[in-house]
N, C-alpha and C. Protein backbone atom coordinates (compact mmCIF):
# COMPACT_ATOMS: atom_id res chain seq x y z
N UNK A 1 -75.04 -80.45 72.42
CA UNK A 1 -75.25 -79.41 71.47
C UNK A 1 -74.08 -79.36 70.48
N UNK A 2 -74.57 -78.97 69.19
CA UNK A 2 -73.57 -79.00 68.45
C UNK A 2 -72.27 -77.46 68.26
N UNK A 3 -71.30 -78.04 67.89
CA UNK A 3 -70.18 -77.10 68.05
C UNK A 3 -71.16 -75.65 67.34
N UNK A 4 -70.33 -74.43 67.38
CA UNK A 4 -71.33 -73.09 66.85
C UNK A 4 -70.70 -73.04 65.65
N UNK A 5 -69.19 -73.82 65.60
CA UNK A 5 -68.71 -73.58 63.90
C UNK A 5 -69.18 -74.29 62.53
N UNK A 6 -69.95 -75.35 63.48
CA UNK A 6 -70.41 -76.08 62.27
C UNK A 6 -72.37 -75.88 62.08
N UNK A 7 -72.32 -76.12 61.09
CA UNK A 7 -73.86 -75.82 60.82
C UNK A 7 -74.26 -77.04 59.55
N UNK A 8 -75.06 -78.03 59.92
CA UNK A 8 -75.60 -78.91 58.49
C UNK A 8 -74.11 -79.34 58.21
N UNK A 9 -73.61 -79.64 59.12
CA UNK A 9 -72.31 -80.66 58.56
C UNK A 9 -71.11 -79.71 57.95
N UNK A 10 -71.09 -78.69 57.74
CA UNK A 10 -69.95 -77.60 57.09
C UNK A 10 -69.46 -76.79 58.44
N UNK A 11 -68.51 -76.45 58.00
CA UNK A 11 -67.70 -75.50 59.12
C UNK A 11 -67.49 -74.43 58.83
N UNK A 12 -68.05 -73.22 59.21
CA UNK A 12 -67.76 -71.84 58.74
C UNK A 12 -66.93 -71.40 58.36
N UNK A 13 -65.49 -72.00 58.75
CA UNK A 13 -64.25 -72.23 57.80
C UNK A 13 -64.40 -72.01 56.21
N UNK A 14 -65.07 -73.41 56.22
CA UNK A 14 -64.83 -74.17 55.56
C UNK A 14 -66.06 -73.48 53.91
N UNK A 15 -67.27 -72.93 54.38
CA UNK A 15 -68.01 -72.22 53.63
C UNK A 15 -67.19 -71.02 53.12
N UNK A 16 -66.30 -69.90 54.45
CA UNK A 16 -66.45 -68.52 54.11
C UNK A 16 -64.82 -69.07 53.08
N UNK A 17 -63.97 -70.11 53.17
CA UNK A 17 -63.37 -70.43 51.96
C UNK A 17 -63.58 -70.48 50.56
N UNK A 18 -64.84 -71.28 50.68
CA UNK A 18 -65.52 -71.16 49.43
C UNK A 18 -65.81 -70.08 49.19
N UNK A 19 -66.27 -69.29 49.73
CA UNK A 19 -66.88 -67.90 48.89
C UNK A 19 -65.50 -67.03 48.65
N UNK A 20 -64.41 -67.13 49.86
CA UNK A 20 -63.68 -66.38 49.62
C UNK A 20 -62.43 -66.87 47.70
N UNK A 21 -62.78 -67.96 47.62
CA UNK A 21 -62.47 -68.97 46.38
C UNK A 21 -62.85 -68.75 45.27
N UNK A 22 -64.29 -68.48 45.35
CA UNK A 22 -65.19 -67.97 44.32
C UNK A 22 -64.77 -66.96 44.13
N UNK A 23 -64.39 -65.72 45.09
CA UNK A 23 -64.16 -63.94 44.87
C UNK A 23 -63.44 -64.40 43.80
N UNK A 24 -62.02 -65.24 44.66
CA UNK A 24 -60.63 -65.10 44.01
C UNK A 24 -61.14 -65.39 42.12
N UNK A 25 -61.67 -66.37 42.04
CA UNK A 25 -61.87 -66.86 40.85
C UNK A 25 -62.74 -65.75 39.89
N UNK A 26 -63.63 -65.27 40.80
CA UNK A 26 -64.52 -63.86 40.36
C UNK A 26 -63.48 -62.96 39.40
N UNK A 27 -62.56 -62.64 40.57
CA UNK A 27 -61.65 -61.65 40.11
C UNK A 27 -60.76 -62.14 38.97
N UNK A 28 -60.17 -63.27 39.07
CA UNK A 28 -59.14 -63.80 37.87
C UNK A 28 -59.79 -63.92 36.64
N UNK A 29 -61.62 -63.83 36.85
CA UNK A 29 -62.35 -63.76 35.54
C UNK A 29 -61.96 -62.80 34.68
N UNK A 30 -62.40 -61.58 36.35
CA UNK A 30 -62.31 -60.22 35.59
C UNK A 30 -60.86 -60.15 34.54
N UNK A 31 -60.32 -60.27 35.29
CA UNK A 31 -58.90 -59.94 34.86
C UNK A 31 -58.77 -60.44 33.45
N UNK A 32 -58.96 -61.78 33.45
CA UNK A 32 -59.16 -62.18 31.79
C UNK A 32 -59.87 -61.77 31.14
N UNK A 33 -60.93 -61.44 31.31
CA UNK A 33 -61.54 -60.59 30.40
C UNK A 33 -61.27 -59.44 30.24
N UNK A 34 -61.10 -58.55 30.88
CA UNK A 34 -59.91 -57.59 30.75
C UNK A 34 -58.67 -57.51 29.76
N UNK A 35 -58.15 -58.42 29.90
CA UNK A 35 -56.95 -58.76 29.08
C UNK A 35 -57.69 -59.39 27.61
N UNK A 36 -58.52 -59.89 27.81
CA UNK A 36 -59.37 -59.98 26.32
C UNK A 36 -59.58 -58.65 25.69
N UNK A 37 -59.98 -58.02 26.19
CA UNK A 37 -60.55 -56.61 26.11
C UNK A 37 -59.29 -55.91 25.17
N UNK A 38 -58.26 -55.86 26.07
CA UNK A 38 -57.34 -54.94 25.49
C UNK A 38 -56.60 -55.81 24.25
N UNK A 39 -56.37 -57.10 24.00
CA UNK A 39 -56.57 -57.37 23.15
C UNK A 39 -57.23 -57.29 21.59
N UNK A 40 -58.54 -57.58 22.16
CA UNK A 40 -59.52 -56.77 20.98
C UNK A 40 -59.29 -55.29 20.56
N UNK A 41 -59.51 -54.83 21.65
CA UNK A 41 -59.33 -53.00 21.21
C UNK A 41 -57.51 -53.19 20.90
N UNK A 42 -56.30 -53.53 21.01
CA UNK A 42 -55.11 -53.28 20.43
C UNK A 42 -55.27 -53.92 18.75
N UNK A 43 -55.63 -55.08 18.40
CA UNK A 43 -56.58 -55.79 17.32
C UNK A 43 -57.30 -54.97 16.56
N UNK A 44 -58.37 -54.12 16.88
CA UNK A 44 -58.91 -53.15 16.52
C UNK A 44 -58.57 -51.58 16.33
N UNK A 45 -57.45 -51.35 17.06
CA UNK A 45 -56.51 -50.33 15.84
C UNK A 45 -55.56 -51.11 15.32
N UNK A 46 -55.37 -51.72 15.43
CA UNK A 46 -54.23 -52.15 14.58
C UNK A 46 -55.01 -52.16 12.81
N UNK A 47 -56.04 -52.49 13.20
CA UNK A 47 -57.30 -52.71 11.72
C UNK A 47 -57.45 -51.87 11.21
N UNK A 48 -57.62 -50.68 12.08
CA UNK A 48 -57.92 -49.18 11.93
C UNK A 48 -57.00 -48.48 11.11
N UNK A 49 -55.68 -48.67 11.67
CA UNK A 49 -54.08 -48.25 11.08
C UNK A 49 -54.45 -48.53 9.82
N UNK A 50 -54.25 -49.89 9.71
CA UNK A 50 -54.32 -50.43 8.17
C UNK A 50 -55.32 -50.11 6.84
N UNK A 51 -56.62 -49.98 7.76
CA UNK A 51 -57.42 -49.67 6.57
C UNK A 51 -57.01 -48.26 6.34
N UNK A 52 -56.68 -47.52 7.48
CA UNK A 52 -56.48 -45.55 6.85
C UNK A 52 -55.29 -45.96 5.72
N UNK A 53 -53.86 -46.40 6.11
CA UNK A 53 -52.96 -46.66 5.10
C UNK A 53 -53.38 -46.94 4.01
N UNK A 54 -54.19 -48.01 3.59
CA UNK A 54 -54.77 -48.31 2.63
C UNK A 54 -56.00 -47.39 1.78
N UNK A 55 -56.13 -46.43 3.05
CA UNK A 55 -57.06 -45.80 2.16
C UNK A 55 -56.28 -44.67 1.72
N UNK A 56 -55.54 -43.94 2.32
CA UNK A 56 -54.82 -43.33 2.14
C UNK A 56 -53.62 -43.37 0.62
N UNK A 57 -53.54 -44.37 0.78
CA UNK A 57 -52.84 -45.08 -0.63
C UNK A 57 -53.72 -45.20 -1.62
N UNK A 58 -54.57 -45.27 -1.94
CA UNK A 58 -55.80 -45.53 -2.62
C UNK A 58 -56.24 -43.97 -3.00
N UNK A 59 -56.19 -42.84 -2.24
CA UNK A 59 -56.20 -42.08 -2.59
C UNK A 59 -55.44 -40.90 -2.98
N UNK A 60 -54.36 -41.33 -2.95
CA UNK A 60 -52.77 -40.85 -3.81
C UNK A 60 -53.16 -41.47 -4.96
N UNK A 61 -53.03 -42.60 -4.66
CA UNK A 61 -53.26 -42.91 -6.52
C UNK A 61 -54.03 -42.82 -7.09
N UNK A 62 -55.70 -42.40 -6.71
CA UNK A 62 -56.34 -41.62 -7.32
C UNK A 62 -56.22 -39.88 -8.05
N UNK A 63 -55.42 -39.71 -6.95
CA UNK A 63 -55.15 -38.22 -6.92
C UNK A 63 -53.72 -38.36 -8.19
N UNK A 64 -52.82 -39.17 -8.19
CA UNK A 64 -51.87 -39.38 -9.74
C UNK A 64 -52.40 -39.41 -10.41
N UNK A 65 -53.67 -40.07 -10.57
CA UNK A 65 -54.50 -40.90 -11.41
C UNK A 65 -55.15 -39.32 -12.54
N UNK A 66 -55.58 -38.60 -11.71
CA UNK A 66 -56.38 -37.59 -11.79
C UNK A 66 -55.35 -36.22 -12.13
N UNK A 67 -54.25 -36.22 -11.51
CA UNK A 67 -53.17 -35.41 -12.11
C UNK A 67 -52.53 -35.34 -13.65
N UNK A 68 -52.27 -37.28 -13.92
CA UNK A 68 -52.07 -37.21 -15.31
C UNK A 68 -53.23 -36.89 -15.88
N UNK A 69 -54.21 -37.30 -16.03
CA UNK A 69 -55.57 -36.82 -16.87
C UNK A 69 -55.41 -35.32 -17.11
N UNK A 70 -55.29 -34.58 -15.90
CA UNK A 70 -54.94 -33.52 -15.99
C UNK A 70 -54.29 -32.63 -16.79
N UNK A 71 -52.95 -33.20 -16.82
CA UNK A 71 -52.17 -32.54 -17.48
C UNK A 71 -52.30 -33.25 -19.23
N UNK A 72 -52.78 -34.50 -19.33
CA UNK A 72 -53.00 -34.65 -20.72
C UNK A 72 -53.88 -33.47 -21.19
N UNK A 73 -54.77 -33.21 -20.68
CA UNK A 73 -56.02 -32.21 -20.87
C UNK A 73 -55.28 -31.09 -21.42
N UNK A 74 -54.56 -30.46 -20.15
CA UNK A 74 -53.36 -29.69 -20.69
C UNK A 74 -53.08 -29.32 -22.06
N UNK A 75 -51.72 -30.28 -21.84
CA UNK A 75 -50.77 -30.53 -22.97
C UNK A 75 -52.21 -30.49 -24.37
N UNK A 76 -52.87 -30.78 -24.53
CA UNK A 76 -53.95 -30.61 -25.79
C UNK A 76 -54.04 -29.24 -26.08
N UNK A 77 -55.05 -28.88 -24.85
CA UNK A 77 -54.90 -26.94 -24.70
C UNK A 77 -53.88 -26.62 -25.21
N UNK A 78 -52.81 -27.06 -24.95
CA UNK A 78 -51.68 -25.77 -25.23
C UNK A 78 -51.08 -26.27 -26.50
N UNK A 79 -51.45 -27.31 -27.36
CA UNK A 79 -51.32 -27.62 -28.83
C UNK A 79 -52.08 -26.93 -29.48
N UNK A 80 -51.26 -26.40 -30.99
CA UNK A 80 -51.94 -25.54 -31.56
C UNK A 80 -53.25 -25.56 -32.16
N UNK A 81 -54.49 -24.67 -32.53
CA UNK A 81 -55.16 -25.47 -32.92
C UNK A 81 -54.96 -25.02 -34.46
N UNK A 82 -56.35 -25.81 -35.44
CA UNK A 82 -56.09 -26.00 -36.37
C UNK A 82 -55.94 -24.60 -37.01
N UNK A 83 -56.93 -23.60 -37.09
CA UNK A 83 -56.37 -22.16 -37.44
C UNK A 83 -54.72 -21.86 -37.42
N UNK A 84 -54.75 -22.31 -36.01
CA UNK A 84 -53.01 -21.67 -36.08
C UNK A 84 -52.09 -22.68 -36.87
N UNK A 85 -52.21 -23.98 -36.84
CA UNK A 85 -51.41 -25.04 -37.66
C UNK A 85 -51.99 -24.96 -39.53
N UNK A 86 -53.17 -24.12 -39.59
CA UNK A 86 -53.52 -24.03 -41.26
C UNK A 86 -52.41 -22.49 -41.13
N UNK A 87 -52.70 -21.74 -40.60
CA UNK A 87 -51.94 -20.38 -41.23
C UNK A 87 -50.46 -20.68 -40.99
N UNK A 88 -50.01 -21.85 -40.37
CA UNK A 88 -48.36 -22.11 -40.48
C UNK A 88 -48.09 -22.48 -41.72
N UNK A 89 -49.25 -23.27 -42.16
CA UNK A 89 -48.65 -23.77 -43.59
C UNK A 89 -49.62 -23.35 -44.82
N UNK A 90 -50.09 -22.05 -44.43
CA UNK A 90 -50.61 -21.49 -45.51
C UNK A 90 -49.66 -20.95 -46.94
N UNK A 91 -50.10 -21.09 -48.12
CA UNK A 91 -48.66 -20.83 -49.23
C UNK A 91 -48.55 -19.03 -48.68
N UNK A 92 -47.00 -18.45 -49.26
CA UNK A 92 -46.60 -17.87 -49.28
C UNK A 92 -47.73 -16.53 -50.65
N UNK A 93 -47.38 -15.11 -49.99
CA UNK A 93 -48.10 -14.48 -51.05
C UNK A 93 -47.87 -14.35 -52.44
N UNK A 94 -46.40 -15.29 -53.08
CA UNK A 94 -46.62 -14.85 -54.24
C UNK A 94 -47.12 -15.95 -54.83
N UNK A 95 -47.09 -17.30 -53.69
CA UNK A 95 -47.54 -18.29 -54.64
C UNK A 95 -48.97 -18.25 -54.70
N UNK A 96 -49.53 -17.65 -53.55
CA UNK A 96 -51.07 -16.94 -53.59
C UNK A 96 -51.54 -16.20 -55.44
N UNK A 97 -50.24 -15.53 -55.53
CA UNK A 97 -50.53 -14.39 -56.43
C UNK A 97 -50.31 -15.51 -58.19
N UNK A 98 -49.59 -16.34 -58.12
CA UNK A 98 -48.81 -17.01 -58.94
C UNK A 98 -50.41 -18.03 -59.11
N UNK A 99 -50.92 -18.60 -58.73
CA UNK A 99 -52.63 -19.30 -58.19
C UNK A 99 -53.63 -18.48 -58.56
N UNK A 100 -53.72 -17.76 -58.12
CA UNK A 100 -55.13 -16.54 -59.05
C UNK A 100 -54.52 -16.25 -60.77
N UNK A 101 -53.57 -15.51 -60.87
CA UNK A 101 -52.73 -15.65 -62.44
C UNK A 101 -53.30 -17.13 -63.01
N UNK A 102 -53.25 -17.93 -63.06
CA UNK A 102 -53.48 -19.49 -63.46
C UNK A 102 -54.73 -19.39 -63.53
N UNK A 103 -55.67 -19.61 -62.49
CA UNK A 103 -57.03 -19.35 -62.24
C UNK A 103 -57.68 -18.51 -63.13
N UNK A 104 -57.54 -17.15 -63.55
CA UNK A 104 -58.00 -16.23 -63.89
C UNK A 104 -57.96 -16.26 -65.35
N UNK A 105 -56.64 -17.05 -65.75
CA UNK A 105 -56.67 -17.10 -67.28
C UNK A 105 -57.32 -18.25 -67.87
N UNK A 106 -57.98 -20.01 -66.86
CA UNK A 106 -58.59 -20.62 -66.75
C UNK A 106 -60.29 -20.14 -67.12
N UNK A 107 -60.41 -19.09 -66.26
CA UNK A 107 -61.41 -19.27 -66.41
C UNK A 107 -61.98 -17.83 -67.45
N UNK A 108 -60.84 -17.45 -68.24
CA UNK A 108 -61.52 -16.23 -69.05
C UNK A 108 -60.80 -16.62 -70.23
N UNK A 109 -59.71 -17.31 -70.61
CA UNK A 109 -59.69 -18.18 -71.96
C UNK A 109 -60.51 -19.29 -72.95
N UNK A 110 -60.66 -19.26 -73.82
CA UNK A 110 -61.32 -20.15 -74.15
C UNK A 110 -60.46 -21.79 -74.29
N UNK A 111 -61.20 -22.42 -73.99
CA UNK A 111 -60.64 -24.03 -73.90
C UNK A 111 -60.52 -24.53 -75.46
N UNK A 112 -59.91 -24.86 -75.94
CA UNK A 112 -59.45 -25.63 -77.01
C UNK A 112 -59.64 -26.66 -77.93
């Protein structure tokens, strides 16, 4: 009769090695993939970081962007307008008065 450790030529040894071989290898999968894992996801904020910075920057300088406009807008508003820049340099009243005198004898003299 044949020994009880062996079966079809293998030795129960020699099988529960193998499987116990396979676990090991099972597990060292896991593990790498694992370590892939955190890889990717450290990879993937790191992406994350960058695009907020960038967006973030992108929208400061929109927001300058939109500040000067701003204040050009401003600065217009608070230039005089033309009413107030005609009555700065409107003539004085006597040269007003000195202008109708001229005018008036223009147009009630006879021309020559």
């Amino acid at each position: 009769m044949k020994d009880e450790t062996e079966r079809g030529g293998r030795s129960i040894d020699a099988v529960f090695n193998r499987v116990l071989g396979a676990e090991r290898d099972a597990r060292e999968a896991v593990a790498a993939c694992r370590r892939d894992a955190d890889a990717l996801v450290a990879r993937a904020e790191r992406d994350a970081r960058d695009i907020s910075r960038r967006a973030e920057r992108r929208i400061r300088s929109a927001h300058a962007i939109a500040d000067r406009g701003i204040e050009r807008a401003l600065a217009k508003l608070r230039e005089p307008t033309m009413a107030e820049s005609d009555a700065e340099q409107a003539p004085a009243a006597d040269e007003i008065e000195d202008l109708v005198q001229v005018l008036a004898r223009e147009l009630t003299e006879p021309t020559a």
